[in-house]
Protein backbone atom coordinates (compact mmCIF):
# COMPACT_ATOMS: atom_id res chain seq x y z
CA UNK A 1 0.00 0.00 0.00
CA UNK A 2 1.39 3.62 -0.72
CA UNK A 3 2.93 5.09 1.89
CA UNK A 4 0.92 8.33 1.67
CA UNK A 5 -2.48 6.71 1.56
CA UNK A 6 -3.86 7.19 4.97
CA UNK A 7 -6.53 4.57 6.08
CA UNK A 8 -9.24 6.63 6.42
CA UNK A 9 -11.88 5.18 4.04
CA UNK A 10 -15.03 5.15 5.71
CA UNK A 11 -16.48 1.83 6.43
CA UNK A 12 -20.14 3.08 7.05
CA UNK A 13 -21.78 0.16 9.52
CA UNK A 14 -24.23 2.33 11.12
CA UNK A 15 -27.06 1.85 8.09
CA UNK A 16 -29.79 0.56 9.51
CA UNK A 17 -31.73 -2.69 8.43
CA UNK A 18 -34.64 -2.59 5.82
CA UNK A 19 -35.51 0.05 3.47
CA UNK A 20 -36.80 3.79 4.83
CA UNK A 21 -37.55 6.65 1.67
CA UNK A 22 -39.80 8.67 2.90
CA UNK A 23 -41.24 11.70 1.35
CA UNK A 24 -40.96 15.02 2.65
CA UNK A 25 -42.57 18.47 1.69
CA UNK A 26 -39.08 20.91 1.11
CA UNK A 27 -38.77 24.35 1.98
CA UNK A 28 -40.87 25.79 -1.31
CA UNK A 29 -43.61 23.44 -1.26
CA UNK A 30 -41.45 21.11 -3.15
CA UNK A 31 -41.25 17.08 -2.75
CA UNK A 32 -38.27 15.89 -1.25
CA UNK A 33 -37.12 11.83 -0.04
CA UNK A 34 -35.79 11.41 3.59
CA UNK A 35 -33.48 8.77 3.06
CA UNK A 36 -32.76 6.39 6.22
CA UNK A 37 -31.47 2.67 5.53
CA UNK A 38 -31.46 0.78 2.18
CA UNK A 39 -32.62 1.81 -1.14
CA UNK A 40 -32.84 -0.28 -4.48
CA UNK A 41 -33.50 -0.03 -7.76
CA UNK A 42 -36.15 2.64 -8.00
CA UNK A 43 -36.89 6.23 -9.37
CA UNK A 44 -36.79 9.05 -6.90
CA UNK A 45 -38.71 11.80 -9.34
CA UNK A 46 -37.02 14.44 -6.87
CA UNK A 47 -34.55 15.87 -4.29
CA UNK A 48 -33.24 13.10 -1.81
CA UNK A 49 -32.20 14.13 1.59
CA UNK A 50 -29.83 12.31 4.25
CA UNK A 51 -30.78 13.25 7.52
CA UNK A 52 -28.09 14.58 10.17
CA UNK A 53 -26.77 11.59 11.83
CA UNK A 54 -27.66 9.37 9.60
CA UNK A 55 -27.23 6.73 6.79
CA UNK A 56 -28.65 5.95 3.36
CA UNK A 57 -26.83 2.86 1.08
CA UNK A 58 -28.53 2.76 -2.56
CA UNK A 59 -27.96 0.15 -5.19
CA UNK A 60 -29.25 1.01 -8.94
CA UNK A 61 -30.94 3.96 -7.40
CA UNK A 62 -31.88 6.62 -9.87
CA UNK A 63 -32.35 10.41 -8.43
CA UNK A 64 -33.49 12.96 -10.23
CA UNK A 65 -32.77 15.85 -8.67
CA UNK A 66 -30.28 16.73 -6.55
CA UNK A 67 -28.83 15.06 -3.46
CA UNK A 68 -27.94 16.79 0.45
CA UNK A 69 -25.78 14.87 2.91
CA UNK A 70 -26.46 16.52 6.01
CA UNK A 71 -23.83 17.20 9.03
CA UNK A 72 -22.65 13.81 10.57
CA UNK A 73 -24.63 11.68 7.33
CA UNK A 74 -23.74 9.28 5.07
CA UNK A 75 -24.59 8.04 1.52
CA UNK A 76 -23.26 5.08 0.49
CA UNK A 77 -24.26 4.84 -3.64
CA UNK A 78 -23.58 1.77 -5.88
CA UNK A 79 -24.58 1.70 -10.19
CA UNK A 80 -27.02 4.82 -9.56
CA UNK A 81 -27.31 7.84 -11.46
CA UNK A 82 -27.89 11.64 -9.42
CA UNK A 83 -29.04 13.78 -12.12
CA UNK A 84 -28.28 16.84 -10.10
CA UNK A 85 -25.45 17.67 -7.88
CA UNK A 86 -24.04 15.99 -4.31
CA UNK A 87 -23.76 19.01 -1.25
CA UNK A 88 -21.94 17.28 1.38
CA UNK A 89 -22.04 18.89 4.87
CA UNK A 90 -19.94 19.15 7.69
CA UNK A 91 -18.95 15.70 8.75
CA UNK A 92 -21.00 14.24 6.15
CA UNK A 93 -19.56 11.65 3.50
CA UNK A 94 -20.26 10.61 0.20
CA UNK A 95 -19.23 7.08 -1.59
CA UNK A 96 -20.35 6.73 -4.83
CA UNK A 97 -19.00 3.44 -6.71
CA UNK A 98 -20.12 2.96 -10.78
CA UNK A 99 -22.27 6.06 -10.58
CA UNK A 100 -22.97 9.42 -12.48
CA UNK A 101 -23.21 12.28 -10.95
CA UNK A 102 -24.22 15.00 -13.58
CA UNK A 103 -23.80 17.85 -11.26
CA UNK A 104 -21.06 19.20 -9.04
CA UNK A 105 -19.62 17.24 -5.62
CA UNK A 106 -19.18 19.87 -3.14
CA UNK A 107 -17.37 19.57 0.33
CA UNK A 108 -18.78 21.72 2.64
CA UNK A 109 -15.98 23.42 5.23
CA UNK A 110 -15.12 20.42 7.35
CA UNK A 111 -16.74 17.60 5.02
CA UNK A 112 -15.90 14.31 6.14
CA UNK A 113 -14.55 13.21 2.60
CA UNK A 114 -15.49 11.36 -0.85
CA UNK A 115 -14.90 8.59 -2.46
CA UNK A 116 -15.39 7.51 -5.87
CA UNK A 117 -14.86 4.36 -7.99
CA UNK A 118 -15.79 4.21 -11.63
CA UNK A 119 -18.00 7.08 -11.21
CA UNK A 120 -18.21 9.99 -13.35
CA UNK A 121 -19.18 13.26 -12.31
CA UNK A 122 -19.51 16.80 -13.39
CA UNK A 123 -16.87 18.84 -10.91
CA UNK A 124 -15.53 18.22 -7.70
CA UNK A 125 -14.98 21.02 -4.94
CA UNK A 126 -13.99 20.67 -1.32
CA UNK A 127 -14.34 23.92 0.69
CA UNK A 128 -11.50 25.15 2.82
CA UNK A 129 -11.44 23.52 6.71
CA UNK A 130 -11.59 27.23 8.60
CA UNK A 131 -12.48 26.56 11.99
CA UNK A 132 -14.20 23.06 11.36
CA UNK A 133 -11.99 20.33 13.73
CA UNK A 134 -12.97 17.66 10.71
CA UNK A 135 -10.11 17.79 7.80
CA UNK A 136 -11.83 16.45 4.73
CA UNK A 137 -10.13 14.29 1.98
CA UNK A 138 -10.99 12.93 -1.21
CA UNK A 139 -10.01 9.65 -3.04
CA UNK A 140 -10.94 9.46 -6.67
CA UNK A 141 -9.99 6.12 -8.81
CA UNK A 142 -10.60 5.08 -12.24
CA UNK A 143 -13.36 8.00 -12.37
CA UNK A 144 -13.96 10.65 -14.90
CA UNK A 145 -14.65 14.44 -13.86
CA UNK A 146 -15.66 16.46 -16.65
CA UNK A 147 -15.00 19.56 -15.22
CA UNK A 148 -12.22 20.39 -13.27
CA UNK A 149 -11.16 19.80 -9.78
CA UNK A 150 -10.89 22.33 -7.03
CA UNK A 151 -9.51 21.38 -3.45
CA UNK A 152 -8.72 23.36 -0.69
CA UNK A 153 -8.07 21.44 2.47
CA UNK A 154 -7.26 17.92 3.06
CA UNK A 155 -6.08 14.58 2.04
CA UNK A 156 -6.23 14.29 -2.05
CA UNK A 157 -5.35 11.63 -3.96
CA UNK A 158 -6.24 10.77 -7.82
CA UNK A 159 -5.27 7.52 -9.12
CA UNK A 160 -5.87 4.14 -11.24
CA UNK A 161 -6.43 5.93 -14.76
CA UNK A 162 -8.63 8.73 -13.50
CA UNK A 163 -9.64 11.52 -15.52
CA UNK A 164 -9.86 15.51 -15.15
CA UNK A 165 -11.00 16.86 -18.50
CA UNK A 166 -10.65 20.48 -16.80
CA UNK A 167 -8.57 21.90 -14.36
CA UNK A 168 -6.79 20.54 -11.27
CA UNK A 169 -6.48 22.87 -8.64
CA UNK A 170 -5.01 22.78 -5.08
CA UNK A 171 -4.30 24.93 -2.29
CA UNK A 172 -4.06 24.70 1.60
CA UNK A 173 -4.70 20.95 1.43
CA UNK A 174 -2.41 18.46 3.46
CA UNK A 175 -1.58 16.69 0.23
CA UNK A 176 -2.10 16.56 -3.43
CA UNK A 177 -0.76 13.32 -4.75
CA UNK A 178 -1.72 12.14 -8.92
CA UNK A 179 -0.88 8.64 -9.53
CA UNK A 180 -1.53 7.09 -12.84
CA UNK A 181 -3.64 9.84 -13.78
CA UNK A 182 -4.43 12.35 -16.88
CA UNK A 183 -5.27 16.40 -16.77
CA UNK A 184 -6.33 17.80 -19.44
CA UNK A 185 -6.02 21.12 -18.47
CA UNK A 186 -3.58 22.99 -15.66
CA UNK A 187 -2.45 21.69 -12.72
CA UNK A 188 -1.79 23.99 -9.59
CA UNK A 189 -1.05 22.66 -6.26
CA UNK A 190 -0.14 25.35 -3.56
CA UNK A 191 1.22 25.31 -0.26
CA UNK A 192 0.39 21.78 0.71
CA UNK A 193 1.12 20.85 4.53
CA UNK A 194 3.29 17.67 3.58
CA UNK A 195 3.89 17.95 -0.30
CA UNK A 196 2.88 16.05 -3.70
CA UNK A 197 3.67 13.26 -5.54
CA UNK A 198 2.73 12.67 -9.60
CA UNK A 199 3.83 9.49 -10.87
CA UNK A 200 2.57 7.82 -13.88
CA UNK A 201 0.58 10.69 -14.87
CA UNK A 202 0.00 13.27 -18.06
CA UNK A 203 -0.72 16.38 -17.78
CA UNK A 204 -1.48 18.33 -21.07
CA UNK A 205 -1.12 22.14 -19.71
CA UNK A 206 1.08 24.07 -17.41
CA UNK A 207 1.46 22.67 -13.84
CA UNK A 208 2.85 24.94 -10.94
CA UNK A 209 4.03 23.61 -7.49
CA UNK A 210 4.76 26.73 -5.02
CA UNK A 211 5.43 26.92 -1.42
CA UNK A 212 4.75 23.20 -0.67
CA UNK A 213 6.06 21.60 2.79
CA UNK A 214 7.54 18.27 2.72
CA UNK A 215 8.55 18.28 -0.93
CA UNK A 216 7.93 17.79 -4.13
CA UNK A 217 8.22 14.27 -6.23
CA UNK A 218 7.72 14.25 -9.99
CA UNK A 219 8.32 10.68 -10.61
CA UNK A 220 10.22 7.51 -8.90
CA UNK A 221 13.20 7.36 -6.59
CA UNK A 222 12.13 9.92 -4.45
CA UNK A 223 11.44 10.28 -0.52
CA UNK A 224 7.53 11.03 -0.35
CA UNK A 225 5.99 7.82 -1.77
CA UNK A 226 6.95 4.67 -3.94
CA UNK A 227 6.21 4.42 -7.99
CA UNK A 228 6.97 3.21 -10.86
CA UNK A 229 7.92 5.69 -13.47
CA UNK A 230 7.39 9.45 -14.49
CA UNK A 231 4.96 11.13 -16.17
CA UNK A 232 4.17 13.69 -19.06
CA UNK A 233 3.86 17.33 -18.68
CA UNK A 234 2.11 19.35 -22.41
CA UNK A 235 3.50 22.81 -20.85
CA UNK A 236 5.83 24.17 -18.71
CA UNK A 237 6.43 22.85 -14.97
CA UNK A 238 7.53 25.31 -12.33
CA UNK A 239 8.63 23.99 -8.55
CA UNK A 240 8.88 27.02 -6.09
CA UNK A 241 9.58 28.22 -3.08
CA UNK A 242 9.76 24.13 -1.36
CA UNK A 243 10.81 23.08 1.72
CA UNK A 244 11.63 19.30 2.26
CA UNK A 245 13.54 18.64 -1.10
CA UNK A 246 12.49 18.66 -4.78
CA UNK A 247 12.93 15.25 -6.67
CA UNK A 248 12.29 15.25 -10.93
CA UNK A 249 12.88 12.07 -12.18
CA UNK A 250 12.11 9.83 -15.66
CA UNK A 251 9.97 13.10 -16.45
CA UNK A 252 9.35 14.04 -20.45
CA UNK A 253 8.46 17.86 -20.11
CA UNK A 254 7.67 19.78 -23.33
CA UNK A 255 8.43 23.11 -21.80
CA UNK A 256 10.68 24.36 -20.05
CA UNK A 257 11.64 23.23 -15.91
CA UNK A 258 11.55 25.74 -13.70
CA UNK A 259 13.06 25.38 -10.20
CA UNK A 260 13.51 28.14 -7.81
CA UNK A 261 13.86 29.24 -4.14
CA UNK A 262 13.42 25.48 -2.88
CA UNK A 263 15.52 24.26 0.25
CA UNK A 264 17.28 22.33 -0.30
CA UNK A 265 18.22 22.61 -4.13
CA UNK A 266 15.92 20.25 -6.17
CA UNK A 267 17.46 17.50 -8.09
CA UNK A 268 16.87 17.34 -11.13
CA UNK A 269 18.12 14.14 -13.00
CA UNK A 270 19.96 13.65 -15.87
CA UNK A 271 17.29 10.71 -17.85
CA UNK A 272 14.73 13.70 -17.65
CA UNK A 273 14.14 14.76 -21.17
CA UNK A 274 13.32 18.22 -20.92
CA UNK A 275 12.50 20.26 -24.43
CA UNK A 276 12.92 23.61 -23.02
CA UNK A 277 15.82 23.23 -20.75
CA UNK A 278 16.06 23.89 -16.95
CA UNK A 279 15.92 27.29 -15.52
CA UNK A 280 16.49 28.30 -12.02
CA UNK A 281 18.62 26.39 -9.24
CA UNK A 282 19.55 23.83 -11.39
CA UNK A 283 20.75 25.14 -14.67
CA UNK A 284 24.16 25.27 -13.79
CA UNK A 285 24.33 21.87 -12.16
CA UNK A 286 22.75 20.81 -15.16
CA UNK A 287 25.12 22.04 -18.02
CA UNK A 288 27.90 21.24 -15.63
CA UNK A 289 26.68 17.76 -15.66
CA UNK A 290 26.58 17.66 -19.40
CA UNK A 291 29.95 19.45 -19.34
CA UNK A 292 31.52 16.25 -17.25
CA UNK A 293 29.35 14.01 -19.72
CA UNK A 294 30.92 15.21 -23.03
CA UNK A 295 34.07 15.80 -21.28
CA UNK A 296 34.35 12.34 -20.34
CA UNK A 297 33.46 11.28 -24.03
CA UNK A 298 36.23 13.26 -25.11
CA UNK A 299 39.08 11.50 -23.04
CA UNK A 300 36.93 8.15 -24.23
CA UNK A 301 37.52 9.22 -27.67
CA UNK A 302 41.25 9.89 -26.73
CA UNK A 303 41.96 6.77 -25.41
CA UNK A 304 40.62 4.93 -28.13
CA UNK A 305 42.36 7.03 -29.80
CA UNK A 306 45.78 6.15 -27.89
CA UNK A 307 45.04 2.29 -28.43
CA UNK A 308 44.53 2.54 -31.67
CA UNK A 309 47.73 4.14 -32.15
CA UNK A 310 49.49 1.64 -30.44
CA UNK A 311 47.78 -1.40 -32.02
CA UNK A 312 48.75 0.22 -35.45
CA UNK A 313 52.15 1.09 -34.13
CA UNK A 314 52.48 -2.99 -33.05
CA UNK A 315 51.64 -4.29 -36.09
CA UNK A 316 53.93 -1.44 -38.44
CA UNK A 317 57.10 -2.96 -35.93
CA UNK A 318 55.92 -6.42 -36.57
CA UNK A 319 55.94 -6.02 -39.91
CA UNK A 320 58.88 -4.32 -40.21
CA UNK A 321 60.11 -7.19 -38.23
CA UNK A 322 59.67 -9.45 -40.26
CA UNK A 323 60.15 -8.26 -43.44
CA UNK A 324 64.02 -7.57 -42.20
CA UNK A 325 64.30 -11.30 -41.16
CA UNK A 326 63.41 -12.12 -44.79
């Protein structure tokens, strides 16, 4: 198991026995389901509602509007469709497994989490903590978000061939780790309390990685987590302003590599192939590596050079040799 994955999955076991949707009137005269217990393969023709302190588990549920997780609830959602979007409140969680969401996924301030598996969903936004004692997180594998992704507080990890057709964008979460992953659009991740990891992962436009705690890791071989290889980057990268130590690794970057103001100095290393070069910290410790390269393929050359010399010398005094003994 990665070393950065915390076990904090929620096993929900508090869902009751049987089957409780009941129907509500909402605030505007409107129809809503109370959801307490088990749900199956039915039509809800309107809002559905988790009550505070309590569970709902669906299985090939279809909702057609959209979907409130109250403070302290959860919903537990397997092969369903929500045709509207998920609000999640404080200390309320959301697991949806093989399930569309056509709407947004939003955290309130100190949301429990979400968790989605071969789900697809509109966007996905987790509010910042503020004062709430609950830090949220969000797990997303083999899922597809349309939109983009916005985080702000948290644990955050994308992985298994997961899909942001949008944006990816992080700040003030506790990390922001991409692991065999695509982003079709920018990637930000911003002063994270322990740092990010992307391994295995493309990303088509620029990424930026600024004042980050606990490092940076682009790739394998680094200190923050274990993986297999490096990734893809369509744009630029920039790493900033880093504390902990700045690893780029097996990277192909078709831009140029920013990396600046990090403590210590990133490394940056050498089976990157970077289009644009490497600007920042590293440049110089990068052309003098190339310098020692070609350098020692010069006195290579030389040698061979030396040895072939000699070999030809050998065999001129051999013959010589023995054309005077004729």
């Amino acid at each position: 198991m990665p070393r950065r994955t915390v076990a904090k999955l929620a096993i929900v076991s508090t869902i009751a026995a049987g089957s409780v949707l009941a129907v509500a009137p909402g605030a505007h005269a409107g129809l809503v389901t109370y959801c307490i217990g088990t749900g199956g393969a039915v039509t809800v023709p309107n809002d559905l509602y988790v009550p505070p302190s309590e569970s709902c588990a669906l299985t090939g549920t279809v909702i057609t509007g959209n979907v409130s997780i109250a403070a302290g609830a959860n919903l537990v959602i397997t092969g369903g469709r929500i045709s509207g979007e998920v609000q999640v409140a404080a200390d309320g969680y959301l697991d949806a497994t093989n399930t569309t969401i056509d709407g947004a996924v939003q955290l309130a301030a100190g949301g429990y989490g979400a968790f989605l598996k071969d789900a697809r969903a509109d966007s996905l936004v987790v509010r910042p903590k503020g004062a709430a004692t609950v830090d949220s997180f969000l797990f997303v594998e083999k899922s597809t978000i349309t939109g983009g992704v916005n985080v702000q507080a948290g644990e955050v990890r994308l992985d298994r061939g997961t899909e942001v057709e949008g944006n990816l964008s992080s700040s003030g979460t506790y990390y922001t780790d991409v692991h065999d992953s695509f982003v079709d659009g920018s990637l930000s991740v911003l002063n994270t309390a322990t740092g990010s990891v992307v391994c295995g992962s493309a990303v088509r436009g620029r990424a930026t990685f600024a004042g980050n705690l606990g490092g940076v890791q682009l790739g394998p071989n680094g200190t923050l987590d274990s993986c297999a290889s490096g990734g893809y980057w369509g744009r630029d990268v920039s790493i900033t302003n880093t504390t902990g130590g700045v690893t780029v690794d097996d990277n192909i970057i078709d831009g140029r590599l920013t990396v600046t103001g990090n403590t210590p100095a990133a490394h940056v290393a050498t089976n990157n192939r970077i289009r644009g070069g490497v600007t920042g910290e590293q440049a110089a410790a990068a052309q003098a590596r190339r310098a020692q390269a070609k350098a020692g393929a010069g006195r290579e050359d030389a040698a061979d050079g030396r040895a072939e010399a000699r070999r030809t010398s050998a065999v001129r005094e051999a013959t010589e040799a023995g054309i005077a003994r004729l």
